[in-house]
N, C-alpha and C. Protein backbone atom coordinates (compact mmCIF):
# COMPACT_ATOMS: atom_id res chain seq x y z
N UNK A 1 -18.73 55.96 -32.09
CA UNK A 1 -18.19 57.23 -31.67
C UNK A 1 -19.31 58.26 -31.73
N UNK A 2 -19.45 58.53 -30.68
CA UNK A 2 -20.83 59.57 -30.69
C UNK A 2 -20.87 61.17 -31.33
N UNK A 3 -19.57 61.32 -31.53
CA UNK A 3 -18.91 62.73 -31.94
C UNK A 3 -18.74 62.83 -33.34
N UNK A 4 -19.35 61.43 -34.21
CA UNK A 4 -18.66 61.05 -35.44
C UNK A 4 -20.25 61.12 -36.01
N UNK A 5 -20.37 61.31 -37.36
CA UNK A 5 -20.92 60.80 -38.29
C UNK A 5 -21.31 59.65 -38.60
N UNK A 6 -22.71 58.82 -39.37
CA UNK A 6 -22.38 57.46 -39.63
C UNK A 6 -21.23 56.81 -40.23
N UNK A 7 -21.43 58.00 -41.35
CA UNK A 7 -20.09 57.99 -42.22
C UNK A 7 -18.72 57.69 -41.53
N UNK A 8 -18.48 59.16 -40.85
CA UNK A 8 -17.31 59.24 -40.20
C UNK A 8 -17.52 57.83 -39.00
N UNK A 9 -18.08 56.94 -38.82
CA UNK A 9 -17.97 55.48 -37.91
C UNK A 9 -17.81 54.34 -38.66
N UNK A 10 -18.44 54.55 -40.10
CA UNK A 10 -17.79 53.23 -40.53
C UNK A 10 -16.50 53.50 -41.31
N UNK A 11 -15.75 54.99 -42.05
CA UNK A 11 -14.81 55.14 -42.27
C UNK A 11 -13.49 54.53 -41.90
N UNK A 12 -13.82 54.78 -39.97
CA UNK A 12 -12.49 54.85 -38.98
C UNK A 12 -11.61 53.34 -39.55
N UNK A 13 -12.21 52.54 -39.90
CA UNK A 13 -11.17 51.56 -39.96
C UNK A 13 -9.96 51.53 -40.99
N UNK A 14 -10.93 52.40 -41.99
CA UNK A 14 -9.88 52.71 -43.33
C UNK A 14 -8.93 54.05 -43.13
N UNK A 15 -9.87 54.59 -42.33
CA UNK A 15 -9.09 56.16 -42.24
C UNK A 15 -7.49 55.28 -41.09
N UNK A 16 -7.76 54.23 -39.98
CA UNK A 16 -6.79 54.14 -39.41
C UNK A 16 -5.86 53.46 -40.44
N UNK A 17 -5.99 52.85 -41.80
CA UNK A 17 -5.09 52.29 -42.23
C UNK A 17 -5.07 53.50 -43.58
N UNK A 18 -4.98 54.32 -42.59
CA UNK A 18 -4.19 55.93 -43.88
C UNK A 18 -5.12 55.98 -45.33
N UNK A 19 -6.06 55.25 -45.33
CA UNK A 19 -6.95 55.81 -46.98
C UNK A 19 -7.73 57.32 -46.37
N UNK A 20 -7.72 58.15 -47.02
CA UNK A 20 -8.19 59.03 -47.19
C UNK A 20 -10.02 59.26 -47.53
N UNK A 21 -10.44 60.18 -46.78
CA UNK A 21 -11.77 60.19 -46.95
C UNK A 21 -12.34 60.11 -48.30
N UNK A 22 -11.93 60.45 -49.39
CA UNK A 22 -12.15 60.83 -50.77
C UNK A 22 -11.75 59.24 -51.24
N UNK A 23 -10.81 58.85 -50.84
CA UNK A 23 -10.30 57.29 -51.79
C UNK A 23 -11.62 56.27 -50.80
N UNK A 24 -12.13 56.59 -49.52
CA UNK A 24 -12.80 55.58 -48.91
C UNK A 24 -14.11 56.03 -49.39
N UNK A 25 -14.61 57.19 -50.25
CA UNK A 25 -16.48 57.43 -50.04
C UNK A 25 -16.92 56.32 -50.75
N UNK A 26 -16.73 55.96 -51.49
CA UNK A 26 -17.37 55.10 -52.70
C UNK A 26 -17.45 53.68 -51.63
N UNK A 27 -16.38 52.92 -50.70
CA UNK A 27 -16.43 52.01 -50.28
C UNK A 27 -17.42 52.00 -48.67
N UNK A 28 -17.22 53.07 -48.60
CA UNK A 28 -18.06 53.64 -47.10
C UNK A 28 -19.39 53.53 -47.52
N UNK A 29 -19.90 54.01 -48.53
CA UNK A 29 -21.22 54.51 -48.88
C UNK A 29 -21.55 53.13 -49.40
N UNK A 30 -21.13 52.36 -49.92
CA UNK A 30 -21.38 50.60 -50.09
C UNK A 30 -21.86 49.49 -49.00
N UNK A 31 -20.79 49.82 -47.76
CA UNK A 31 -21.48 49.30 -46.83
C UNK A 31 -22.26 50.17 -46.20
N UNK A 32 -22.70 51.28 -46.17
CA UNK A 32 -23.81 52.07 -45.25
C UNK A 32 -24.99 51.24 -46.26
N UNK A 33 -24.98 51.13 -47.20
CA UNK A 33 -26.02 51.19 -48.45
C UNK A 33 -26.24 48.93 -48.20
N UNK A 34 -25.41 48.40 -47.98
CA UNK A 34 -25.62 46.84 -47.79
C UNK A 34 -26.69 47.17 -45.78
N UNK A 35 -26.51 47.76 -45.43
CA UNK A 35 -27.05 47.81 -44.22
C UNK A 35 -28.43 48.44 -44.30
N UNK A 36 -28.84 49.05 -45.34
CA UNK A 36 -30.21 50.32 -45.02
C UNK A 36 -29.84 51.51 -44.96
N UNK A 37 -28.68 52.04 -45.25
CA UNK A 37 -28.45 53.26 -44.05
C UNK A 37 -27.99 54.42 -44.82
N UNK A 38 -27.69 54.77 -46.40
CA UNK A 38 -26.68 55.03 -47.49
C UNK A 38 -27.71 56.34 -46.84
N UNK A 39 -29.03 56.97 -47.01
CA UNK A 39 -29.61 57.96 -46.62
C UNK A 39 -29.28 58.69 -45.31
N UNK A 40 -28.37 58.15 -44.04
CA UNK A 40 -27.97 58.44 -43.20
C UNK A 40 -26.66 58.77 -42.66
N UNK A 41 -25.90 58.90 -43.85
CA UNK A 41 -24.40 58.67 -43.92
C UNK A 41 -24.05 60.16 -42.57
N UNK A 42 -25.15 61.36 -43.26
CA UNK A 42 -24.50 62.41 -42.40
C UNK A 42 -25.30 62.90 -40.54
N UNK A 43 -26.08 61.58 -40.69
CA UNK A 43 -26.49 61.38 -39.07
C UNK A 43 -25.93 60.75 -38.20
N UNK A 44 -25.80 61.55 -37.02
CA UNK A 44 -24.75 61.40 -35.97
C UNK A 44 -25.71 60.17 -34.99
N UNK A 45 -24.95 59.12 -34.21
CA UNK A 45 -25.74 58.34 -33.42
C UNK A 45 -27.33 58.88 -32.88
N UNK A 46 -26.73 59.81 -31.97
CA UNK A 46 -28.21 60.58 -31.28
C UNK A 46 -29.08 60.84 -32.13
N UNK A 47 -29.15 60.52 -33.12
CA UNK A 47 -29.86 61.02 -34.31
C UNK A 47 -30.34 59.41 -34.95
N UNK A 48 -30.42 58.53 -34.56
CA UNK A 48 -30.20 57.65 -34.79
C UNK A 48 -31.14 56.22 -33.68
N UNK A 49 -31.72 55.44 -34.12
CA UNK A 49 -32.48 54.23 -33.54
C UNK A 49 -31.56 53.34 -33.00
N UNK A 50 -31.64 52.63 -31.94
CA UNK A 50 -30.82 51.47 -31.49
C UNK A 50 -30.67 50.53 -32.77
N UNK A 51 -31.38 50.05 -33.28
CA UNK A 51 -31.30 49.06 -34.61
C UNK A 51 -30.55 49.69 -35.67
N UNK A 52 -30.46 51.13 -35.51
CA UNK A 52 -29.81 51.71 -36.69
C UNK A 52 -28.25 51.73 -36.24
N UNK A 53 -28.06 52.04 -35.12
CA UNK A 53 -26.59 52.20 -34.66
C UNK A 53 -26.28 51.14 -34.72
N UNK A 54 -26.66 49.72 -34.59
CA UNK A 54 -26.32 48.63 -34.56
C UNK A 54 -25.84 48.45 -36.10
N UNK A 55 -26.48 48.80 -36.72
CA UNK A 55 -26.33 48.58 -38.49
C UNK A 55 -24.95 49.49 -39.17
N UNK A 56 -24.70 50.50 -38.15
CA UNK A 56 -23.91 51.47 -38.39
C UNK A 56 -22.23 50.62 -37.92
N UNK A 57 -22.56 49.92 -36.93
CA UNK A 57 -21.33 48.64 -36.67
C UNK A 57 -21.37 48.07 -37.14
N UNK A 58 -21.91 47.29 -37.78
CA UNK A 58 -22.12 46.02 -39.11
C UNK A 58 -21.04 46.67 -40.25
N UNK A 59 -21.71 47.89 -40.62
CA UNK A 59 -21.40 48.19 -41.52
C UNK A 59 -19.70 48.54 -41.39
N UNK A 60 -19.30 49.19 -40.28
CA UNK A 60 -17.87 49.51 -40.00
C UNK A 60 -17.55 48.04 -39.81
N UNK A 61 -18.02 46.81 -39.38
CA UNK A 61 -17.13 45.99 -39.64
C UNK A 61 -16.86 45.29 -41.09
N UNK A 62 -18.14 45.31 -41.79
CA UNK A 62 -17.90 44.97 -43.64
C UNK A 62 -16.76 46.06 -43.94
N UNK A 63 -16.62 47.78 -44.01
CA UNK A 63 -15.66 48.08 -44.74
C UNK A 63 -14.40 47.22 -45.04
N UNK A 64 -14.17 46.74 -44.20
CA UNK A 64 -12.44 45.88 -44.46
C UNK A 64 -12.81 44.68 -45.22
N UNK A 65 -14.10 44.27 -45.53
CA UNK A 65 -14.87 43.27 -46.68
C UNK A 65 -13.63 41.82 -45.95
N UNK A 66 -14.74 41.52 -44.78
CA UNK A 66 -13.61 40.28 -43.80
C UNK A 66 -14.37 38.88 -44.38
N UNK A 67 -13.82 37.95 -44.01
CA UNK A 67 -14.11 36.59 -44.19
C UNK A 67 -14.61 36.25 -43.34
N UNK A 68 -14.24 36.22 -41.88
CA UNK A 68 -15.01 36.31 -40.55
C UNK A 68 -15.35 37.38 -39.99
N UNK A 69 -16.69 37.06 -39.68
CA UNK A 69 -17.29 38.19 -38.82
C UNK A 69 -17.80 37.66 -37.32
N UNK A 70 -17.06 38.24 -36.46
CA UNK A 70 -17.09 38.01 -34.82
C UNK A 70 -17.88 38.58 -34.32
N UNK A 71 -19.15 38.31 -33.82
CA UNK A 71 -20.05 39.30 -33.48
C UNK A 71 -20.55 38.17 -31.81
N UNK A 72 -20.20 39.40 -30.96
CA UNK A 72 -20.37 38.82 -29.64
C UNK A 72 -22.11 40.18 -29.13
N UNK A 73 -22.78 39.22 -28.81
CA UNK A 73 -24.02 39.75 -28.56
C UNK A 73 -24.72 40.95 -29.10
N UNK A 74 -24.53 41.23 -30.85
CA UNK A 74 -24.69 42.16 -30.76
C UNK A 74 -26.16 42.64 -30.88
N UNK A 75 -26.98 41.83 -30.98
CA UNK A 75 -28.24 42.50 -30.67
C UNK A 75 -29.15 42.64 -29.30
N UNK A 76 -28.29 42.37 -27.89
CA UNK A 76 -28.75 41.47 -26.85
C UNK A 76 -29.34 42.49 -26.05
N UNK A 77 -29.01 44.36 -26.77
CA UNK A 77 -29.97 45.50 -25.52
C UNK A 77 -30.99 45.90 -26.60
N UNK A 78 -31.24 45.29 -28.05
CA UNK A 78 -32.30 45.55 -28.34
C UNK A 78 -33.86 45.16 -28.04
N UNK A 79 -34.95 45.76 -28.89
CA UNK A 79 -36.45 44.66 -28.57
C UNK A 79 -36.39 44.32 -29.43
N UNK A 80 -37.55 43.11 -28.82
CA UNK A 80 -37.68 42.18 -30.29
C UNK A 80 -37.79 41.92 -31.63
N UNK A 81 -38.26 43.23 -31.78
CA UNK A 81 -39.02 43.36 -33.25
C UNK A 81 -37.80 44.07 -33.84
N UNK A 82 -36.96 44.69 -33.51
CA UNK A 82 -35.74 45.24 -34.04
C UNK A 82 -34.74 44.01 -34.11
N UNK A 83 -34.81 43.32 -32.82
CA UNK A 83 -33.86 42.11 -33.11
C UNK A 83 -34.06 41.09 -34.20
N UNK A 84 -35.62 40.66 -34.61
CA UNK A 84 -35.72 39.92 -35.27
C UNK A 84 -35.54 40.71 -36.70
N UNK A 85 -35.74 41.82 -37.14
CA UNK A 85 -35.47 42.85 -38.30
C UNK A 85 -34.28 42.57 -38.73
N UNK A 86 -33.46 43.02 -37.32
CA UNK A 86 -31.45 42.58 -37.30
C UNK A 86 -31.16 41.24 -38.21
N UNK A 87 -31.89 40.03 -37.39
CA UNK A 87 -31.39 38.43 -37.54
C UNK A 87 -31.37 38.43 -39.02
N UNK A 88 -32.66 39.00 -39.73
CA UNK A 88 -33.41 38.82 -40.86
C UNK A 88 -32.19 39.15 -41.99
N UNK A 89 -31.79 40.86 -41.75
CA UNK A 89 -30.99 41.30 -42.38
C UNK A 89 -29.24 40.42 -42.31
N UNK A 90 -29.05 40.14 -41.28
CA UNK A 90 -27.82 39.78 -40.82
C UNK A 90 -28.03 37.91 -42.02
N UNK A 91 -28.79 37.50 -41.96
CA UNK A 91 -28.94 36.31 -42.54
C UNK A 91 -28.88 36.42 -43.78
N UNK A 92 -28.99 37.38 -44.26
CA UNK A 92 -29.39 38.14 -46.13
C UNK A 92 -27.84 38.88 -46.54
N UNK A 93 -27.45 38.98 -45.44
CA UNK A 93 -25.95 39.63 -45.64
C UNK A 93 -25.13 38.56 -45.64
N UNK A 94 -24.87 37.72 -44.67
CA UNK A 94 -24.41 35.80 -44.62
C UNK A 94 -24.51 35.48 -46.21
N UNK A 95 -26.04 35.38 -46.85
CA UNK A 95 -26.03 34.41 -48.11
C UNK A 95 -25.79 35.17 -49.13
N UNK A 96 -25.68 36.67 -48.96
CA UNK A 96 -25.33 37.52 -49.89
C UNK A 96 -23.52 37.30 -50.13
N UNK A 97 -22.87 37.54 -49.13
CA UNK A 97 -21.49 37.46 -49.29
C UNK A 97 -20.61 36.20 -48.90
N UNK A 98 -21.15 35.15 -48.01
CA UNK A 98 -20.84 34.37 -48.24
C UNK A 98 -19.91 34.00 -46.78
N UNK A 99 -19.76 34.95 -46.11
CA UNK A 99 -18.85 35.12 -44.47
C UNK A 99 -18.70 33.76 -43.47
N UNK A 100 -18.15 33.51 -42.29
CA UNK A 100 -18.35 32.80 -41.80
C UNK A 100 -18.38 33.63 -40.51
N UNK A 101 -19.71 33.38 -39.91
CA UNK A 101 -20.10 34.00 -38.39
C UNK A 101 -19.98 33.05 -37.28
N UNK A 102 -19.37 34.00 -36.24
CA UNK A 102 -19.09 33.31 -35.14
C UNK A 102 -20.36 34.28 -34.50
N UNK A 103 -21.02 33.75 -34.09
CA UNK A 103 -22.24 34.66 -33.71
C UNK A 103 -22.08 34.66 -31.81
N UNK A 104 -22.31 35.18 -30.88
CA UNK A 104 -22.23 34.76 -29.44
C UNK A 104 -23.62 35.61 -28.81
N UNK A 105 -24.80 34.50 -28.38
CA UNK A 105 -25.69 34.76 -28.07
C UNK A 105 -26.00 34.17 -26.42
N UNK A 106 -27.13 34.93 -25.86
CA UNK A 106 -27.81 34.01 -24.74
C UNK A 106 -28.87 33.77 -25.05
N UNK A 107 -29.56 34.04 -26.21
CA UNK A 107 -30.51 33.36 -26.96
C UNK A 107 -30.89 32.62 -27.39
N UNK A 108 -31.86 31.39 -26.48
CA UNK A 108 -31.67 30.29 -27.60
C UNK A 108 -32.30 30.54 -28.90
N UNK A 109 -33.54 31.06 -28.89
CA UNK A 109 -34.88 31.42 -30.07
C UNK A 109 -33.29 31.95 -31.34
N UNK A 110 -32.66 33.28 -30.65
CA UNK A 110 -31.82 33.68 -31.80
C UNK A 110 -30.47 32.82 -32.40
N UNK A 111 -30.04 31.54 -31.11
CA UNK A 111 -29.17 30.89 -31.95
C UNK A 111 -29.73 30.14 -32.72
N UNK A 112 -30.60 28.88 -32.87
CA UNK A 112 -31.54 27.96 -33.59
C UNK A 112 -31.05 28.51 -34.50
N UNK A 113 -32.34 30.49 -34.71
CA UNK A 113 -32.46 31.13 -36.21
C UNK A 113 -31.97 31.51 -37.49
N UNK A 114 -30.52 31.71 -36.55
CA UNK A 114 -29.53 32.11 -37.54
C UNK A 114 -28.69 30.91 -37.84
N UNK A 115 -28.17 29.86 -37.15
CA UNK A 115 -27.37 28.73 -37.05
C UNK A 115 -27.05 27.91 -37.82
N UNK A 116 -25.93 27.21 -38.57
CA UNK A 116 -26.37 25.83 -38.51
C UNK A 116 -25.91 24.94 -38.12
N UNK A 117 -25.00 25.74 -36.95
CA UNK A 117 -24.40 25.16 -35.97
C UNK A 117 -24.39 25.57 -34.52
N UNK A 118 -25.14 24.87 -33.11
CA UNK A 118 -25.01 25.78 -32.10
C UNK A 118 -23.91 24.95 -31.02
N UNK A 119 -22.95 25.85 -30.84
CA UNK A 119 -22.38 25.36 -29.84
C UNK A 119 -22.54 26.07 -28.58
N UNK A 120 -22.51 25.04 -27.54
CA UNK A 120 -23.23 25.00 -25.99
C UNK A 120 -22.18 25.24 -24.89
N UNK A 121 -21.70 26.16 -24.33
CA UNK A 121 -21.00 26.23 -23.71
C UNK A 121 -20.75 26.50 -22.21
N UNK A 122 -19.90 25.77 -21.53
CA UNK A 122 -20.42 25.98 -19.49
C UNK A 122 -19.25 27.14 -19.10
N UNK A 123 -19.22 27.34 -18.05
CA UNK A 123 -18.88 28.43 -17.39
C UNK A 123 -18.01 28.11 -16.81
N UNK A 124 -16.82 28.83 -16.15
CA UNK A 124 -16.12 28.32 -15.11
C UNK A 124 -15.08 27.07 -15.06
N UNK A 125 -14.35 27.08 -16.26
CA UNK A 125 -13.66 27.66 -17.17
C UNK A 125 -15.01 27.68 -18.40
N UNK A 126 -14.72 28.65 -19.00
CA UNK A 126 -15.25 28.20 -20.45
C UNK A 126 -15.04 27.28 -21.45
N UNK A 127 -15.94 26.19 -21.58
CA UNK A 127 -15.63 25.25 -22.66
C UNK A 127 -16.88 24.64 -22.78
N UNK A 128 -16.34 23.81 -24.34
CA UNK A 128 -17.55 23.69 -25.02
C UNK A 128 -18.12 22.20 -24.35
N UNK A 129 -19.91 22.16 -24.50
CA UNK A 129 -20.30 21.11 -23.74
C UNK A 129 -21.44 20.79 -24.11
N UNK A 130 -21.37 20.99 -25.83
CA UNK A 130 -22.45 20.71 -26.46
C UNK A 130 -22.32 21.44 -27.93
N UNK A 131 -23.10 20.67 -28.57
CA UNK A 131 -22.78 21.04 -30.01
C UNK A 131 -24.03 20.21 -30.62
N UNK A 132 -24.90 21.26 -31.49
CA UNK A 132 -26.11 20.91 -32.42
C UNK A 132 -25.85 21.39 -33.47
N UNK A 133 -26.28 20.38 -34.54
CA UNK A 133 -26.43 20.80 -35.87
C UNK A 133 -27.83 21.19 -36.14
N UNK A 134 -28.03 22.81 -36.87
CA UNK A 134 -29.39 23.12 -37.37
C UNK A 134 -29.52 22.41 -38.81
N UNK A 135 -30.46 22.27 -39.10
CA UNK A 135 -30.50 21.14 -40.52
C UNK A 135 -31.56 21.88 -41.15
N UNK A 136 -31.79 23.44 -41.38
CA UNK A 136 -32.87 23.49 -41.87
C UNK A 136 -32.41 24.57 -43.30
N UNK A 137 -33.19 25.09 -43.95
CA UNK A 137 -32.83 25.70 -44.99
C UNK A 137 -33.18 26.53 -44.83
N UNK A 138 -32.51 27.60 -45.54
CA UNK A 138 -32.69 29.18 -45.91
C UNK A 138 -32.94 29.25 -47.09
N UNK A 139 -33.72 30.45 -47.66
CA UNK A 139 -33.53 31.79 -46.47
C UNK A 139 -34.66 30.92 -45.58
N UNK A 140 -34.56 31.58 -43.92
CA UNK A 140 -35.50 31.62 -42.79
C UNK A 140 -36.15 32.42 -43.04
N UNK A 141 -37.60 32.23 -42.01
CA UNK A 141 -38.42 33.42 -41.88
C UNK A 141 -39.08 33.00 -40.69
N UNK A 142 -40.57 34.01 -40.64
CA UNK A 142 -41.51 33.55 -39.96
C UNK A 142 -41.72 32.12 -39.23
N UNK A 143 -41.89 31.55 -41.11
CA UNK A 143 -43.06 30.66 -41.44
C UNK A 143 -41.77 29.39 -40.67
N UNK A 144 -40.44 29.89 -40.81
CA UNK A 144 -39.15 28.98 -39.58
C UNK A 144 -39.34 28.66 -38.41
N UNK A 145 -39.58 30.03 -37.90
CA UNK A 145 -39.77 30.50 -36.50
C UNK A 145 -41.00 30.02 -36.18
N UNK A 146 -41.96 29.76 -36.57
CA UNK A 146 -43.46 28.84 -35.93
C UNK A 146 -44.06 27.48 -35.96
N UNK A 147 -42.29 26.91 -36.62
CA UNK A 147 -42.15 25.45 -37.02
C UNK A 147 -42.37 24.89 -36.10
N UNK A 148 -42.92 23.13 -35.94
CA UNK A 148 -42.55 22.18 -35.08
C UNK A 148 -40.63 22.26 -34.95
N UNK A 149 -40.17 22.03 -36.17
CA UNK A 149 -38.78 21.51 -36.35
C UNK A 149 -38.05 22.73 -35.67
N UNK A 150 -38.42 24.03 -35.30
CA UNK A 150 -37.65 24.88 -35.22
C UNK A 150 -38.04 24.94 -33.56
N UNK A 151 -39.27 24.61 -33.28
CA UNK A 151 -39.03 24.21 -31.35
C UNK A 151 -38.73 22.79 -31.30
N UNK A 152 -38.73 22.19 -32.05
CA UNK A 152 -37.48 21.06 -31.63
C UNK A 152 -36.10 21.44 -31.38
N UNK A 153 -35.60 22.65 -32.24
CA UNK A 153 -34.28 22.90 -32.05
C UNK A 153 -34.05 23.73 -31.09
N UNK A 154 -35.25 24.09 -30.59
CA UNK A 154 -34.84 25.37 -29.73
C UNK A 154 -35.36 24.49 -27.89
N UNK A 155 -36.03 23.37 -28.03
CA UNK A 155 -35.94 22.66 -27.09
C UNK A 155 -34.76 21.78 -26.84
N UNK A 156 -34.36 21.25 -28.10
CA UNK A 156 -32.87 20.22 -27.85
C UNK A 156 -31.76 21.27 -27.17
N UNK A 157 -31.42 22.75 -27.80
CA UNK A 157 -30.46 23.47 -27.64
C UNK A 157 -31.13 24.29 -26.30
N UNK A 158 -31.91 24.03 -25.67
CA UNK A 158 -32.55 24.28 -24.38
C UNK A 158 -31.64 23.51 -23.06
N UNK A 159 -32.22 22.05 -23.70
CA UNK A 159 -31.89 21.08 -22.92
C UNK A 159 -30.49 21.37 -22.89
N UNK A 160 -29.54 20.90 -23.69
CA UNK A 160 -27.97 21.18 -23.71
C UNK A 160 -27.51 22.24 -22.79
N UNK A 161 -28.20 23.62 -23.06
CA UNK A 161 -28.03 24.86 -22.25
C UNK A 161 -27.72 24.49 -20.82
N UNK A 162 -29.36 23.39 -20.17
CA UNK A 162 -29.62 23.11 -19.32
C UNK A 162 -28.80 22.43 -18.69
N UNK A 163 -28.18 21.14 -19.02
CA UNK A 163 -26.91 20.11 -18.84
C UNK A 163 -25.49 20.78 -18.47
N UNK A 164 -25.32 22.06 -19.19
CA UNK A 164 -23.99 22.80 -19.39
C UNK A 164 -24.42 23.43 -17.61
N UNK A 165 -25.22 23.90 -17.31
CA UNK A 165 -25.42 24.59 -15.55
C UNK A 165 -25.35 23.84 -15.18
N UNK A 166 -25.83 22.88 -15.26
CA UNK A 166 -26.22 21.70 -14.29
C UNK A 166 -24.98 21.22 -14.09
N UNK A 167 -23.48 20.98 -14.81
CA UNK A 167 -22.20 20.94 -14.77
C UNK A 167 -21.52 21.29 -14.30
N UNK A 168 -21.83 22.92 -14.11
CA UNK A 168 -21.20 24.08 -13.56
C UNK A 168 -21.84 23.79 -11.96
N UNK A 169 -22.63 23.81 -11.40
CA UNK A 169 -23.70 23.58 -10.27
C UNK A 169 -23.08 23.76 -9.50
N UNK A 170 -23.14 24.12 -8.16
CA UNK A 170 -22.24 23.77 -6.82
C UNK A 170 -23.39 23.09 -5.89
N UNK A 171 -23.08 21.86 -5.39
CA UNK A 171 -23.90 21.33 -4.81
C UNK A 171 -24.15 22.13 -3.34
């Protein structure tokens, strides 16, 4: 909400289930503060970095402290170096609390990274048409990302990608 506060954006979910600004600061300021952001509570978007507004949704979706977290592309209009910042944090928040992510990427580099499961899916209807297990350990990093094992996974989950069009195809 561009008219809102950080604060006042990750509030809205509690404020819609009637808690009051005063009963939500302590829980608001928890997730601004799990994201980077507890120093920014009273900056409005425009005021604000693409990577940071992104963190500012993270965080409005932790207030309700969920079991699943549904996150459909959400880093996919950032650059790289913010995206990989994102993955980093988003992976530290995963082993911190323990969630189960449904992550939805067109990335292969970013599904591999975060994964340890990628499922492959074709178009037209949508369904699934491939499924890899990542087998590697966390935490990730770098030293992941410049693996043999980690362009193996990002070539196997290439190929699959590849098979799933090739399905869809119109001759």
């Amino acid at each position: 909400m561009p008219w809102a506060s950080a604060f006042n954006n990750v509030w809205l979910p509690l404020r819609l289930q009637h808690v009051s600004r005063a009963a939500a600061r302590d829980r608001v300021m928890e997730a601004l503060t799990m994201v980077g952001l507890e120093k920014f509570a009273d900056a409005y978007p425009r005021e604000l970095s693409g990577g940071m507004k992104m963190r500012v949704s993270i965080a409005r979706a932790l207030i309700t402290r969920p079991k699943l977290l549904l996150m459909d592309e959400p880093f996919a209009a950032l650059d790289e170096i913010t995206r990989f910042k994102l993955n980093e944090e988003l992976l530290d928040l995963w082993q911190r609390f323990g969630w189960t992510v449904v992550f939805v990427t067109h990335s292969v580099f970013e599904s591999v990274y975060l994964s340890e499961r990628v499922v492959v899916m074709a178009a037209r209807p949508g369904r699934v048409v491939g499924e890899l297990s990542i087998d590697a350990p966390y935490p990730r990093g770098d030293d992941f990302r410049t693996s043999a094992p980690y362009n193996e996974y990002c070539r196997r989950t290439s190929d699959a990608l590849h098979a799933a069009i090739m399905t869809t195809a119109r001759p």
